[in-house]
Each structure stands twice: as C-alpha cells, then as structure tokens.
PDB file of N, CA and C in Angstrom:
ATOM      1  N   UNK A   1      93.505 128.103  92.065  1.00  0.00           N
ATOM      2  CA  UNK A   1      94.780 128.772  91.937  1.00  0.00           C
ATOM      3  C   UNK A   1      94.708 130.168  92.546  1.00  0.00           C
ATOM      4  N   UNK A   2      93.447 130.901  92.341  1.00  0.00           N
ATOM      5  CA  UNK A   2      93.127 132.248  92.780  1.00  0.00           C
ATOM      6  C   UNK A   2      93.274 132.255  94.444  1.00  0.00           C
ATOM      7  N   UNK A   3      93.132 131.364  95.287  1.00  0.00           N
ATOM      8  CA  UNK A   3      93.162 131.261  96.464  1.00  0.00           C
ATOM      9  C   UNK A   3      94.205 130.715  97.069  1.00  0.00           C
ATOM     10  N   UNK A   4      95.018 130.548  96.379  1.00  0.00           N
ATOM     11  CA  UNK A   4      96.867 129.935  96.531  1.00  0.00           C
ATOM     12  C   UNK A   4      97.799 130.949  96.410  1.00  0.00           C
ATOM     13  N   UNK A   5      97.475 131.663  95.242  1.00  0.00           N
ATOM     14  CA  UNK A   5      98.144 132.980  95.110  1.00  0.00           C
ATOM     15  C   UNK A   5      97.478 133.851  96.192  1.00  0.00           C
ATOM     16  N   UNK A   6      96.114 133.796  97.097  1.00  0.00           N
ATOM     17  CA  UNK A   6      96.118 135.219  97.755  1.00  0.00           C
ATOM     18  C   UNK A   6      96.967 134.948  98.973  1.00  0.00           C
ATOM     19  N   UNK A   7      96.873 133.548  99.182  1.00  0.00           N
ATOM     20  CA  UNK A   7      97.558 133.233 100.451  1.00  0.00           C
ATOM     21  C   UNK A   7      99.131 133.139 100.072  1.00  0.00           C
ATOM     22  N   UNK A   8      99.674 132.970  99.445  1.00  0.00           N
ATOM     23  CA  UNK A   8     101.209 133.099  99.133  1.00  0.00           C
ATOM     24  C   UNK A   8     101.555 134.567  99.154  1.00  0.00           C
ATOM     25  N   UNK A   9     100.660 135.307  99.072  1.00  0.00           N
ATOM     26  CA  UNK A   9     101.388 136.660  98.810  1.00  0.00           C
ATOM     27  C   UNK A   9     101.539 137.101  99.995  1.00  0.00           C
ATOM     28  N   UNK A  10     100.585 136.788 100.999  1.00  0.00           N
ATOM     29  CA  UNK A  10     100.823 137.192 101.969  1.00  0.00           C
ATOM     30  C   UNK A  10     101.529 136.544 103.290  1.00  0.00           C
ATOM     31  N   UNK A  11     102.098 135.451 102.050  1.00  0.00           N
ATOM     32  CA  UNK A  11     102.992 134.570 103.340  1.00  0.00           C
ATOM     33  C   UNK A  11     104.480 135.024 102.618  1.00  0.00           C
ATOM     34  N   UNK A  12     105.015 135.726 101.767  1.00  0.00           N
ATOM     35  CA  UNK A  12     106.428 136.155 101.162  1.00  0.00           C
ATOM     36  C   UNK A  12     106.307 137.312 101.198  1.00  0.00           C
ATOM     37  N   UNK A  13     107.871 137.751 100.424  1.00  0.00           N
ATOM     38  CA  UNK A  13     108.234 139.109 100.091  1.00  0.00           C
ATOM     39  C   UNK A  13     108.708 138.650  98.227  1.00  0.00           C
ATOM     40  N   UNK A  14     108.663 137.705  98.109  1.00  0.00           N
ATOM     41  CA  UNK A  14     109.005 136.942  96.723  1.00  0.00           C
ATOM     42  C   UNK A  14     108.115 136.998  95.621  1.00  0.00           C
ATOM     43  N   UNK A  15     108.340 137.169  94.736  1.00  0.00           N
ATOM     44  CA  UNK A  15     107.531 137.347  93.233  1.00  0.00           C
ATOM     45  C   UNK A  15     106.712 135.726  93.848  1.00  0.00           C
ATOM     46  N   UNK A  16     104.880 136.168  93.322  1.00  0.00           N
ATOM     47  CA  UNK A  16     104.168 134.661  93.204  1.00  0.00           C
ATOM     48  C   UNK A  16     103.550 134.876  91.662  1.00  0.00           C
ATOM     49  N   UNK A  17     103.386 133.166  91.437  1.00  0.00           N
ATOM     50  CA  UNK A  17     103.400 133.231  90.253  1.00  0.00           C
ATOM     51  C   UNK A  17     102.196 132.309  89.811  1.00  0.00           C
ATOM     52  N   UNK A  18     101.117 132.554  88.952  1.00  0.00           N
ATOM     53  CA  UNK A  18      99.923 131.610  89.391  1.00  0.00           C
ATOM     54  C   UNK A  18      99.660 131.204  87.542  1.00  0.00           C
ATOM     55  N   UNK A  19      99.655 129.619  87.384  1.00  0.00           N
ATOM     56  CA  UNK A  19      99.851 129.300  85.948  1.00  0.00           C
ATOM     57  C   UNK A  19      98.646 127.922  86.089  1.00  0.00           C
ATOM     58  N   UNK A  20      97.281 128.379  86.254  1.00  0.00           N
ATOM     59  CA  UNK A  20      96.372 127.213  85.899  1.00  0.00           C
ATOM     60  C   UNK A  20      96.314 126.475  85.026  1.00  0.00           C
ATOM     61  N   UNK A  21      95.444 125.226  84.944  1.00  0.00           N
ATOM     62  CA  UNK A  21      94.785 124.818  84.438  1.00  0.00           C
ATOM     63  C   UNK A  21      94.057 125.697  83.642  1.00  0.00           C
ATOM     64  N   UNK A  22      93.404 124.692  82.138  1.00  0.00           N
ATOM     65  CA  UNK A  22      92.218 125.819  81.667  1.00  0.00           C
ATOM     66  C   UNK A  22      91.190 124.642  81.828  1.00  0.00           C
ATOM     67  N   UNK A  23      90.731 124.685  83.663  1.00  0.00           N
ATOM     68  CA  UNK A  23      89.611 124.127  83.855  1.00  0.00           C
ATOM     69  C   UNK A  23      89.869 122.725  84.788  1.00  0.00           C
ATOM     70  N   UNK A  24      88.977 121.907  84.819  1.00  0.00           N
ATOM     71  CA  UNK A  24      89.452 120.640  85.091  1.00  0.00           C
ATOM     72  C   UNK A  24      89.470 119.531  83.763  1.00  0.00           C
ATOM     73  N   UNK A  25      89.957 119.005  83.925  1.00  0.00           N
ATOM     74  CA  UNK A  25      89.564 118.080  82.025  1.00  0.00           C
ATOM     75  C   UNK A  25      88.234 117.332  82.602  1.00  0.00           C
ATOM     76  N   UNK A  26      87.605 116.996  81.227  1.00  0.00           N
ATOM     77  CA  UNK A  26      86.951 116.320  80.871  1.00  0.00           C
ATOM     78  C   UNK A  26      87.221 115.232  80.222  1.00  0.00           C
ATOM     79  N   UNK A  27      86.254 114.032  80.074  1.00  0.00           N
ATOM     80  CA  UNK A  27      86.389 112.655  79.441  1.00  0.00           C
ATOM     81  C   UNK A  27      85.458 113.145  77.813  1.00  0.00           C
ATOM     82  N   UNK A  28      85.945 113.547  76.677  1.00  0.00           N
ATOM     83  CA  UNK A  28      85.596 113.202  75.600  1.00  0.00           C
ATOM     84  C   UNK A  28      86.097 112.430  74.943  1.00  0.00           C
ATOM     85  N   UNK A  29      84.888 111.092  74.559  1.00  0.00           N
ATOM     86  CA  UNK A  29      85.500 110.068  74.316  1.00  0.00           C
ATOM     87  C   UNK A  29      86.901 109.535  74.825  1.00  0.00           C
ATOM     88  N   UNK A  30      87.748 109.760  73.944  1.00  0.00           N
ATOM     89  CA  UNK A  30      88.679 109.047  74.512  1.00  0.00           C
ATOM     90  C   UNK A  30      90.269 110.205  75.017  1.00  0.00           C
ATOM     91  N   UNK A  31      89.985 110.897  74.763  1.00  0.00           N
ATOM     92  CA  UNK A  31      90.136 112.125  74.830  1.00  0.00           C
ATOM     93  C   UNK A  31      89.932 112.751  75.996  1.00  0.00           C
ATOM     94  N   UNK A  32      91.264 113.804  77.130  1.00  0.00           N
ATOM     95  CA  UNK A  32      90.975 114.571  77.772  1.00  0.00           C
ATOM     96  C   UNK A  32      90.684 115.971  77.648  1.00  0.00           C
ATOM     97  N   UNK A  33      89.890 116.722  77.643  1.00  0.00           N
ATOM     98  CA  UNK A  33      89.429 118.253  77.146  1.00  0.00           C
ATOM     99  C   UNK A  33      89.417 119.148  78.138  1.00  0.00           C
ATOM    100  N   UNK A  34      90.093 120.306  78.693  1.00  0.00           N
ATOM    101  CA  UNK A  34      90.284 121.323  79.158  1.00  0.00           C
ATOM    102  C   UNK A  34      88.890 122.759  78.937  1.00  0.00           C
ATOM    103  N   UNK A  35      87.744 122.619  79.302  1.00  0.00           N
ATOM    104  CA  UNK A  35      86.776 123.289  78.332  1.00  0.00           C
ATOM    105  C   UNK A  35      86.732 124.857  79.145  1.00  0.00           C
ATOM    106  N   UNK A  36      87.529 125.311  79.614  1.00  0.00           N
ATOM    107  CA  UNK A  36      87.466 126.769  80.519  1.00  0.00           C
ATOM    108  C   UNK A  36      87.995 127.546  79.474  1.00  0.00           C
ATOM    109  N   UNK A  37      87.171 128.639  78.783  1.00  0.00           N
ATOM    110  CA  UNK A  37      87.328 130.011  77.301  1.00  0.00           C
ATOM    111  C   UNK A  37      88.788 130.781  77.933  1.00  0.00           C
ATOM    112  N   UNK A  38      89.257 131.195  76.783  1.00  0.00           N
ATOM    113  CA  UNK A  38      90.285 132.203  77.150  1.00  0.00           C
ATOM    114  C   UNK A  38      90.011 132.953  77.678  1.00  0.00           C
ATOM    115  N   UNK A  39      88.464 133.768  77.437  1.00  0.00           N
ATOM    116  CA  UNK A  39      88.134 134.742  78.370  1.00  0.00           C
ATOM    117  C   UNK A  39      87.811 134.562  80.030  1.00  0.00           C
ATOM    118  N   UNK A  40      87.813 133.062  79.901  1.00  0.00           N
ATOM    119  CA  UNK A  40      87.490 133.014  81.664  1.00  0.00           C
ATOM    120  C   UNK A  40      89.212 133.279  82.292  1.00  0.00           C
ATOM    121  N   UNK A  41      89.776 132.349  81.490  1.00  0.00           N
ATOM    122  CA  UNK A  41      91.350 132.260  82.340  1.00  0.00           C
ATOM    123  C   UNK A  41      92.063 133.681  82.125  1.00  0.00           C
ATOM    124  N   UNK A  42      91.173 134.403  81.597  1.00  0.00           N
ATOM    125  CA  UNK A  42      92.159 135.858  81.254  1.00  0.00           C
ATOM    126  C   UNK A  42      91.118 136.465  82.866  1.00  0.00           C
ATOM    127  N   UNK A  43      89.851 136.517  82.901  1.00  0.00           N
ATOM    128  CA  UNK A  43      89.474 137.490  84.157  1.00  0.00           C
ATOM    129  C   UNK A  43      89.826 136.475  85.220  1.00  0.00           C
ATOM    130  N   UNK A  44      90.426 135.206  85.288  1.00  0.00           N
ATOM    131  CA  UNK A  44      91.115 134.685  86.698  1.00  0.00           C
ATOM    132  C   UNK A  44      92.932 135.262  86.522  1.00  0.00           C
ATOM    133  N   UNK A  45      93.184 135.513  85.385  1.00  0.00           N
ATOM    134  CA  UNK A  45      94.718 136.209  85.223  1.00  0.00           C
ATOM    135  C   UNK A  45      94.213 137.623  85.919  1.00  0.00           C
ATOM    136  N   UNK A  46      93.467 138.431  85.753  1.00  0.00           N
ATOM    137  CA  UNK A  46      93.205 139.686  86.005  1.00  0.00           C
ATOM    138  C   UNK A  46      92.830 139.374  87.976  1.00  0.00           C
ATOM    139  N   UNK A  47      92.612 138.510  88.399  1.00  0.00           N
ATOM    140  CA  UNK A  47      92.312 138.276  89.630  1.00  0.00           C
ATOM    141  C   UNK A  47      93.347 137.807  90.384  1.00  0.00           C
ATOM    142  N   UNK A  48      94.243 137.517  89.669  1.00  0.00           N
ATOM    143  CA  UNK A  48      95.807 137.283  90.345  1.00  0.00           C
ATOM    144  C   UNK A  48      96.506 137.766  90.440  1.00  0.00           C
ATOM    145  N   UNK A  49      96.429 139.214  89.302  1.00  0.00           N
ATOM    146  CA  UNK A  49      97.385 140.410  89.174  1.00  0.00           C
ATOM    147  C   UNK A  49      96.993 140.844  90.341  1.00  0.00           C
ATOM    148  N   UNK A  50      95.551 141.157  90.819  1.00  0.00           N
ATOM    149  CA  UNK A  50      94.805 141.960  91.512  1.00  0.00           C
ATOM    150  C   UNK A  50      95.411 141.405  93.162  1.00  0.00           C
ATOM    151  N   UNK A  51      95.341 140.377  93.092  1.00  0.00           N
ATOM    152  CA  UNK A  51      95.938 139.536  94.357  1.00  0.00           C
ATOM    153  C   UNK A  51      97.081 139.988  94.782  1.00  0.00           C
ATOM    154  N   UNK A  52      97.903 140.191  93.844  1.00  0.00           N
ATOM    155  CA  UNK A  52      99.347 140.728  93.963  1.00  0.00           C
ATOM    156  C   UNK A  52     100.339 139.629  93.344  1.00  0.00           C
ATOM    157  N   UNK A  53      99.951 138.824  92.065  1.00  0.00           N
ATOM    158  CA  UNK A  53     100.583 137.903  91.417  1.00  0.00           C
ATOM    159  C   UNK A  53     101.425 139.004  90.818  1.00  0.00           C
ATOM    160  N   UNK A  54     102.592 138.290  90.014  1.00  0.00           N
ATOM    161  CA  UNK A  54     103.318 139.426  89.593  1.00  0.00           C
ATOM    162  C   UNK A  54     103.530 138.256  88.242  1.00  0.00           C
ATOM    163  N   UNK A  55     103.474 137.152  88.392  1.00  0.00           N
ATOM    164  CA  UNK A  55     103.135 136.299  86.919  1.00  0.00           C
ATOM    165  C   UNK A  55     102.100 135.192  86.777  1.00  0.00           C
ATOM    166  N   UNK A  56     101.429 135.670  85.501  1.00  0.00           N
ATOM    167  CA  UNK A  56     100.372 134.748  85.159  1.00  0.00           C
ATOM    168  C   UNK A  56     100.559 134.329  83.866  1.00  0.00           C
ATOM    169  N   UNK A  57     100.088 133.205  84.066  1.00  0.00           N
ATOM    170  CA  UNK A  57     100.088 132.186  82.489  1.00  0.00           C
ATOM    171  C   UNK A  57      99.031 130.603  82.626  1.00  0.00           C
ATOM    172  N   UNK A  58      99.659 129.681  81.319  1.00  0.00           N
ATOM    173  CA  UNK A  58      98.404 128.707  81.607  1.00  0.00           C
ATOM    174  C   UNK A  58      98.760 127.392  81.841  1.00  0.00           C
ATOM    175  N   UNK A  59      98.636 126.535  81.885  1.00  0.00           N
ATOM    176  CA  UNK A  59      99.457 125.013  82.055  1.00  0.00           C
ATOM    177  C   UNK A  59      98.412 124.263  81.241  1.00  0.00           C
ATOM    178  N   UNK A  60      98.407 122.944  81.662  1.00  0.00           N
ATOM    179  CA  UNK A  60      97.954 122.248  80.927  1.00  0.00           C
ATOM    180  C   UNK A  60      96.360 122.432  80.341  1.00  0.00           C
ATOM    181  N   UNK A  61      95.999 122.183  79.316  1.00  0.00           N
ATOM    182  CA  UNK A  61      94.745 123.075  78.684  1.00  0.00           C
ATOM    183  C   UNK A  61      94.848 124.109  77.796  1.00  0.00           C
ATOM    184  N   UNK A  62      95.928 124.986  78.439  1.00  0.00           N
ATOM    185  CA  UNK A  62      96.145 126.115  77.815  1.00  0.00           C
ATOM    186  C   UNK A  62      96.299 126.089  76.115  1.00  0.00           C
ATOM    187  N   UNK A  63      95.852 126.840  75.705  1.00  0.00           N
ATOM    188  CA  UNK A  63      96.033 127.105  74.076  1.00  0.00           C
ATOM    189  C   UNK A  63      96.503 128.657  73.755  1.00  0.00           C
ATOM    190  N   UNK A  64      97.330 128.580  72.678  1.00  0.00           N
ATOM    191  CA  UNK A  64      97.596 130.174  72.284  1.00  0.00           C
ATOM    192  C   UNK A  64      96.894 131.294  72.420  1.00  0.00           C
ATOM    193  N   UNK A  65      95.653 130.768  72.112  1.00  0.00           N
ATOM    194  CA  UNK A  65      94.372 131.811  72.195  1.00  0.00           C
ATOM    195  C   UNK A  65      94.349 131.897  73.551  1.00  0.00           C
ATOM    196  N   UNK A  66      94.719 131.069  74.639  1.00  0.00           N
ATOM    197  CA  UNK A  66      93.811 131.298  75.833  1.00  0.00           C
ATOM    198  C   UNK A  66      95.760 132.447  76.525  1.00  0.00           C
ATOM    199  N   UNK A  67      96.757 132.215  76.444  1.00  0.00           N
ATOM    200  CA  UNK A  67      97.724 133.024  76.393  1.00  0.00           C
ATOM    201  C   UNK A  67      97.474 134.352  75.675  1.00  0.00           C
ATOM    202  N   UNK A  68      97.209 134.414  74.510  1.00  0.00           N
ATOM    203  CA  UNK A  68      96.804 135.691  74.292  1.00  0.00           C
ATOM    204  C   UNK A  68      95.679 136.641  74.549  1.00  0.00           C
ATOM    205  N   UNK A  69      94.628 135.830  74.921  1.00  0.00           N
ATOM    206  CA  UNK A  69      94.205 136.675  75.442  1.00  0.00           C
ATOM    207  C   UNK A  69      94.316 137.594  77.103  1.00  0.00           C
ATOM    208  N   UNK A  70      95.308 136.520  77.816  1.00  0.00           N
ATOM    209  CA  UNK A  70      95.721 136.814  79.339  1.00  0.00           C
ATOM    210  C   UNK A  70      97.100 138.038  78.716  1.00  0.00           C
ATOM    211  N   UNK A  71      97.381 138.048  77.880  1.00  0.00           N
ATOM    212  CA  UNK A  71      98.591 138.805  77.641  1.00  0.00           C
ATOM    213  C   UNK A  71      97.912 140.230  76.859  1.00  0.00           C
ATOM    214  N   UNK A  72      96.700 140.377  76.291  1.00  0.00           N
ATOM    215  CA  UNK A  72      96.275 141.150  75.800  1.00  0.00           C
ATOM    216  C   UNK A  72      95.318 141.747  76.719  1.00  0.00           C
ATOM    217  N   UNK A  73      94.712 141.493  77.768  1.00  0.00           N
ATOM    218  CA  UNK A  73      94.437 142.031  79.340  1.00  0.00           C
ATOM    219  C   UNK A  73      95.244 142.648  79.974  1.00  0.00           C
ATOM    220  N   UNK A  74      96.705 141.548  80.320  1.00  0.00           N
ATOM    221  CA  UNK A  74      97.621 142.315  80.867  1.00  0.00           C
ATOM    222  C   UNK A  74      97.958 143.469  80.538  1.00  0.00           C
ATOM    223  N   UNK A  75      98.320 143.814  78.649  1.00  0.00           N
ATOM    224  CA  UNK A  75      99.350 144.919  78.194  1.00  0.00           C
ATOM    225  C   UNK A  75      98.059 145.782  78.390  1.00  0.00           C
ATOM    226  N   UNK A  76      96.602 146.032  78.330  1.00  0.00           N
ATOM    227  CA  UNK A  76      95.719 146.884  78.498  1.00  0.00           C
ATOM    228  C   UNK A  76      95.959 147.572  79.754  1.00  0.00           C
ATOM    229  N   UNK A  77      96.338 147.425  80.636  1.00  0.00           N
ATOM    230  CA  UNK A  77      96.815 148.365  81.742  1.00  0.00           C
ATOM    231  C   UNK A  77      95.538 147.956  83.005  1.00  0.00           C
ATOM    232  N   UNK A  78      94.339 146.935  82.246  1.00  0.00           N
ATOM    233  CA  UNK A  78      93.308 146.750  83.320  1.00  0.00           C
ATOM    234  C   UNK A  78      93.601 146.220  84.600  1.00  0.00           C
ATOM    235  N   UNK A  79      95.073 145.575  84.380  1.00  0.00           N
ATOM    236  CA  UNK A  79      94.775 144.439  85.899  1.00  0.00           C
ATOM    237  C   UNK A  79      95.985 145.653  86.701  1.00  0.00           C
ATOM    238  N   UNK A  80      95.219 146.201  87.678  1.00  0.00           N
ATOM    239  CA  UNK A  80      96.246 146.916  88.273  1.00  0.00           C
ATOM    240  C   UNK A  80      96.758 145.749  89.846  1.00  0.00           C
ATOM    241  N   UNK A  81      98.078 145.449  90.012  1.00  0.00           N
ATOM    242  CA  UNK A  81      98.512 144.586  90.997  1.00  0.00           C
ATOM    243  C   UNK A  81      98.359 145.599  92.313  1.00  0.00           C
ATOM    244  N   UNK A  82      97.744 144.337  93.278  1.00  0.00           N
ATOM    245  CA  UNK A  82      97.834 144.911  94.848  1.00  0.00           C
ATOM    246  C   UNK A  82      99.392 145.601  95.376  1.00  0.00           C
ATOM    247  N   UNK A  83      98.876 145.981  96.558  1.00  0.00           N
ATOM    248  CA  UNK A  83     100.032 146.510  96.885  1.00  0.00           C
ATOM    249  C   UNK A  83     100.721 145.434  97.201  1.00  0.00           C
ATOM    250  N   UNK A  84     102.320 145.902  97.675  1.00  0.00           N
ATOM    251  CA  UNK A  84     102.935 144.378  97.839  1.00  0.00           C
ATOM    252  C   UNK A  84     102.611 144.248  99.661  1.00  0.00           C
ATOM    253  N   UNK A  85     102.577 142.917  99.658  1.00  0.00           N
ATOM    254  CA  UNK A  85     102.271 142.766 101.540  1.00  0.00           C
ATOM    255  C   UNK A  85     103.564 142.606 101.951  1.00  0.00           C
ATOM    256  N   UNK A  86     103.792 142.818 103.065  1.00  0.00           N
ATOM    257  CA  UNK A  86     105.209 142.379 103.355  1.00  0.00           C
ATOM    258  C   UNK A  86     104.810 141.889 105.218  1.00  0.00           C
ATOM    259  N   UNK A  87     105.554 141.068 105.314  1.00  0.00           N
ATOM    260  CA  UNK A  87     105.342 140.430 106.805  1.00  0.00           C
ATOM    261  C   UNK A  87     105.938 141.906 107.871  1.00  0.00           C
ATOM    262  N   UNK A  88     105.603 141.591 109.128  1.00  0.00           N
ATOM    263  CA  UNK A  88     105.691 142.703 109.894  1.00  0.00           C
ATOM    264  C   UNK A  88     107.251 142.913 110.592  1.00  0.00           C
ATOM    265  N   UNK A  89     107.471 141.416 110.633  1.00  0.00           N
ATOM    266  CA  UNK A  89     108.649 141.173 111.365  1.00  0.00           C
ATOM    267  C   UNK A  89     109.336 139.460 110.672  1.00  0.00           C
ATOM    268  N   UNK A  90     110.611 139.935 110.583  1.00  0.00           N
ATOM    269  CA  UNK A  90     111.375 138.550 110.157  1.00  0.00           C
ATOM    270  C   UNK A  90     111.189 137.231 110.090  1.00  0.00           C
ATOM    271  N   UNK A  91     110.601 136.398 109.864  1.00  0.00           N
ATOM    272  CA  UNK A  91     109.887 134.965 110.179  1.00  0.00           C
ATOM    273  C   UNK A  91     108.285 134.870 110.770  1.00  0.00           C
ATOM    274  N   UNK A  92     107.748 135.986 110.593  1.00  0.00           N
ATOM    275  CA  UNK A  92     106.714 136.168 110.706  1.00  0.00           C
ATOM    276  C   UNK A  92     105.885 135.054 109.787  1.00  0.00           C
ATOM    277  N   UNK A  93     104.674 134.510 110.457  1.00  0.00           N
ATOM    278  CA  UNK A  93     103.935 133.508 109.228  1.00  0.00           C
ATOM    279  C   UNK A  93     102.881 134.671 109.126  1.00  0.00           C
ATOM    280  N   UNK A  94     102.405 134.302 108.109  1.00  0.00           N
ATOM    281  CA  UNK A  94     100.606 134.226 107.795  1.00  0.00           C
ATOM    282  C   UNK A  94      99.850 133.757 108.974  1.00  0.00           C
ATOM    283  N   UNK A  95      98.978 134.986 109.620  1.00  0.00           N
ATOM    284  CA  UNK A  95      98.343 134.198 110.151  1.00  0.00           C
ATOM    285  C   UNK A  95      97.332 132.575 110.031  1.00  0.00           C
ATOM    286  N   UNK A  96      96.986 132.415 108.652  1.00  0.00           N
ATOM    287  CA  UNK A  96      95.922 131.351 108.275  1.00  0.00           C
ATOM    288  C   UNK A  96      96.717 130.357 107.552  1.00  0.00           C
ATOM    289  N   UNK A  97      98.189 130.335 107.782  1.00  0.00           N
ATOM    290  CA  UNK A  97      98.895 129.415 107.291  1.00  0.00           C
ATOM    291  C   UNK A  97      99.368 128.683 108.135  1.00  0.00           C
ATOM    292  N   UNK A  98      99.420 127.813 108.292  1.00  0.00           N
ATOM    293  CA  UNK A  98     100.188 126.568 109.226  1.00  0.00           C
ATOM    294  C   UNK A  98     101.533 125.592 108.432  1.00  0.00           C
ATOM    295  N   UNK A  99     102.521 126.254 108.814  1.00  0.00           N
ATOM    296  CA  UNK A  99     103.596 124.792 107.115  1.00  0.00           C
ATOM    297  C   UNK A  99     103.128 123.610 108.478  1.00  0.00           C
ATOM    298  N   UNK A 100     103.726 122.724 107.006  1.00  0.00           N
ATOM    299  CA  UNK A 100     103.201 121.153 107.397  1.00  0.00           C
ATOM    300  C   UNK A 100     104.480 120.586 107.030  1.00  0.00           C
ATOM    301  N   UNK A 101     105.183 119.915 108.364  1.00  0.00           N
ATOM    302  CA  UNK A 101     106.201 118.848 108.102  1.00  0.00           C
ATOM    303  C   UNK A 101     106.550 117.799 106.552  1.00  0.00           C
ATOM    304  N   UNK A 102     107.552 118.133 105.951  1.00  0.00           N
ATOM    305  CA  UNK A 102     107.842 117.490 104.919  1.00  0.00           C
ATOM    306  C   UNK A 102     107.016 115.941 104.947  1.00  0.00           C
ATOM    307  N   UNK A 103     107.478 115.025 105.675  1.00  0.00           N
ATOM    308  CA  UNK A 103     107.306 113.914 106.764  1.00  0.00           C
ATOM    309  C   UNK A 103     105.646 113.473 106.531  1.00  0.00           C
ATOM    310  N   UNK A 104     104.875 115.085 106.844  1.00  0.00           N
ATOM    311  CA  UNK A 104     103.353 114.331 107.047  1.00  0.00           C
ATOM    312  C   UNK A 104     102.777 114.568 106.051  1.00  0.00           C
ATOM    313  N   UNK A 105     103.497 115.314 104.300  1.00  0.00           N
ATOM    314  CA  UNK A 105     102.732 116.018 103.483  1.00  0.00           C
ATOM    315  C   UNK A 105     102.903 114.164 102.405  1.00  0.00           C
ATOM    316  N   UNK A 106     103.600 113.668 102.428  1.00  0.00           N
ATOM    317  CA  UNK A 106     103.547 112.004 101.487  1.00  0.00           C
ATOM    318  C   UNK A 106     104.311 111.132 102.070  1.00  0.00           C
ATOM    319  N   UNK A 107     104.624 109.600 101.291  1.00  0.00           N
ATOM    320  CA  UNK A 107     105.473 108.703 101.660  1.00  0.00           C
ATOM    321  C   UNK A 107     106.584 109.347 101.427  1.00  0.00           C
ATOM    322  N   UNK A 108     107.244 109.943  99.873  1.00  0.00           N
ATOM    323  CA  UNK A 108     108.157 110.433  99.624  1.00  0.00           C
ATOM    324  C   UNK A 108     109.041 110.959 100.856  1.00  0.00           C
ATOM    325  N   UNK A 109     108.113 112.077 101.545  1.00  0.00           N
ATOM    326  CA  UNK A 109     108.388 112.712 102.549  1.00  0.00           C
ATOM    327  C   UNK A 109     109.051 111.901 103.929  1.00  0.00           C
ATOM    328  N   UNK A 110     108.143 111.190 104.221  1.00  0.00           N
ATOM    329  CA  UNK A 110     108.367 110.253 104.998  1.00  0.00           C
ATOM    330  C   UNK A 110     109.672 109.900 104.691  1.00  0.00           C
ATOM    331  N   UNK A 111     110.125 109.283 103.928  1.00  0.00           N
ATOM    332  CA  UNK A 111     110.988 107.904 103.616  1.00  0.00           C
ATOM    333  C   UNK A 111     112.359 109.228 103.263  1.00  0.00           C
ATOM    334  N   UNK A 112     112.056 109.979 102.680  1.00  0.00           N
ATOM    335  CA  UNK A 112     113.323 111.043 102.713  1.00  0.00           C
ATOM    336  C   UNK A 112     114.037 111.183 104.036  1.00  0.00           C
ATOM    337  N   UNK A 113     113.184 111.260 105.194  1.00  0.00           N
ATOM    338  CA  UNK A 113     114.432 111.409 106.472  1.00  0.00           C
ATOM    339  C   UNK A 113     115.355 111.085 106.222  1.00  0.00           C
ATOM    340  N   UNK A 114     116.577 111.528 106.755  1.00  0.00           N
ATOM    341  CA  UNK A 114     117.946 111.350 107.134  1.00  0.00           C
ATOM    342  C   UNK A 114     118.634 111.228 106.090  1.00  0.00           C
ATOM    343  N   UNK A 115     118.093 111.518 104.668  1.00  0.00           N
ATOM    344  CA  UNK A 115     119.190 110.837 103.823  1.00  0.00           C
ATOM    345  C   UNK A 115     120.060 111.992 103.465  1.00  0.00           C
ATOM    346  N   UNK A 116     121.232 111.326 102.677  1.00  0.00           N
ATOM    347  CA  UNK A 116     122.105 112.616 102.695  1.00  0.00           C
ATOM    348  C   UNK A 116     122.104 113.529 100.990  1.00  0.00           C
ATOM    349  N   UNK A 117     122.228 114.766 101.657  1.00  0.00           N
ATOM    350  CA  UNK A 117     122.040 115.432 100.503  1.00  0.00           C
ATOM    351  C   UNK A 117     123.588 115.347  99.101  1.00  0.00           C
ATOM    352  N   UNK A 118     124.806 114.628  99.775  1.00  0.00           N
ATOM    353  CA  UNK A 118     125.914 114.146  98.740  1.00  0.00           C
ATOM    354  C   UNK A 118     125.351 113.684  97.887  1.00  0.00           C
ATOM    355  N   UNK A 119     124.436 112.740  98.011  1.00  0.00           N
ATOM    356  CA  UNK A 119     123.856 111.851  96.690  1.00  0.00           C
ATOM    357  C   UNK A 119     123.716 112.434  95.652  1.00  0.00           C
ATOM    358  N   UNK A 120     124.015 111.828  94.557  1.00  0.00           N
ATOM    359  CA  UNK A 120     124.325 112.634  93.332  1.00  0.00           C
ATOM    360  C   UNK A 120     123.775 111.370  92.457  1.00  0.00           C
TER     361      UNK A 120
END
C-alpha cells in the first residue's frame, strides 16, 4: 500500500488515501487471521502521512486497537505530511506511470466496450 500511495501522489493534485490490510491472512485452522500488531500498521500509517497521504486507516484485519493506535500517532503531531507534489503542466503523467487501457486491465474490461452508459 506504502508504494501505491507514493506513486499516486505524485500522479494527482487530489487527496490519496491509503487503508491496508493488517497483513496478509493466514490459514488458522479454519479460520482466516490478519497477524500484522497495531503498532506495525500505525508506523506504515506514519509512512503514508510522510508520503503525502492525507488519509489513513485499516480494512480488512483491522481491529479497534489497530485504528487507535494509527489515530493516536496521528493526533501526536509525529507524522508530519510531505509537501504536496503537483504535476508541472496540465495532463502531465508521472514519469514511472504508464495508465493501462480499461480493455487490457480484465475480461470485465474487455467485454464493457461500447456499451451504453443509459443502462440503468
């Protein structure tokens, strides 16, 4: 996520917003487990502020504890946010970004051509 947000920031002028995982899951028993501490996902929250995230939080995994402690980092004043980047000129890309045709990113994509956006 830390490497999605550095590259988004510097492909907008738009608030980015970076809301991990806590971790990858695991197989316990039968059971999927999220095993990444609040304190890790709070110094990757502090690495996204730093990036120039302007919101952090947790998704699936996440537990209260692991929110409070990213919110009790934040209000500490430690994560100071980058400056903001801003492109040089109007439609300017990222240099290390390439977009990728709707078309070649799934089938979805694919099979969406031409249809019309009336559909309701």
């Amino acid at each position: 996520m830390l490497e999605a947000v550095e590259k988004m920031v510097k492909a907008t002028e738009r608030p980015v917003s970076g809301q991990p995982n806590a971790g990858l899951p695991k197989d316990v028993g039968d059971r999927k487990i999220y095993l990444a501490s609040p304190e890790y996902m709070a110094s990757y929250a502090r690495r996204m502020i730093e990036a120039g995230a302007r919101f952090v939080g947790g998704c699936c995994g996440s537990t209260p504890e692991h929110i409070k402690k990213i919110r009790d980092y934040v209000a500490s004043g430690r994560a100071a946010p980058a400056e903001c980047r801003r492109l040089t000129r109007a439609g300017a890309s990222a240099p290390d970004i390439t977009p990728v045709p709707l078309a070649e990113k799934s089938h979805w994509g694919r099979s969406s051509r031409g249809v019309s956006s009336s559909r309701a």
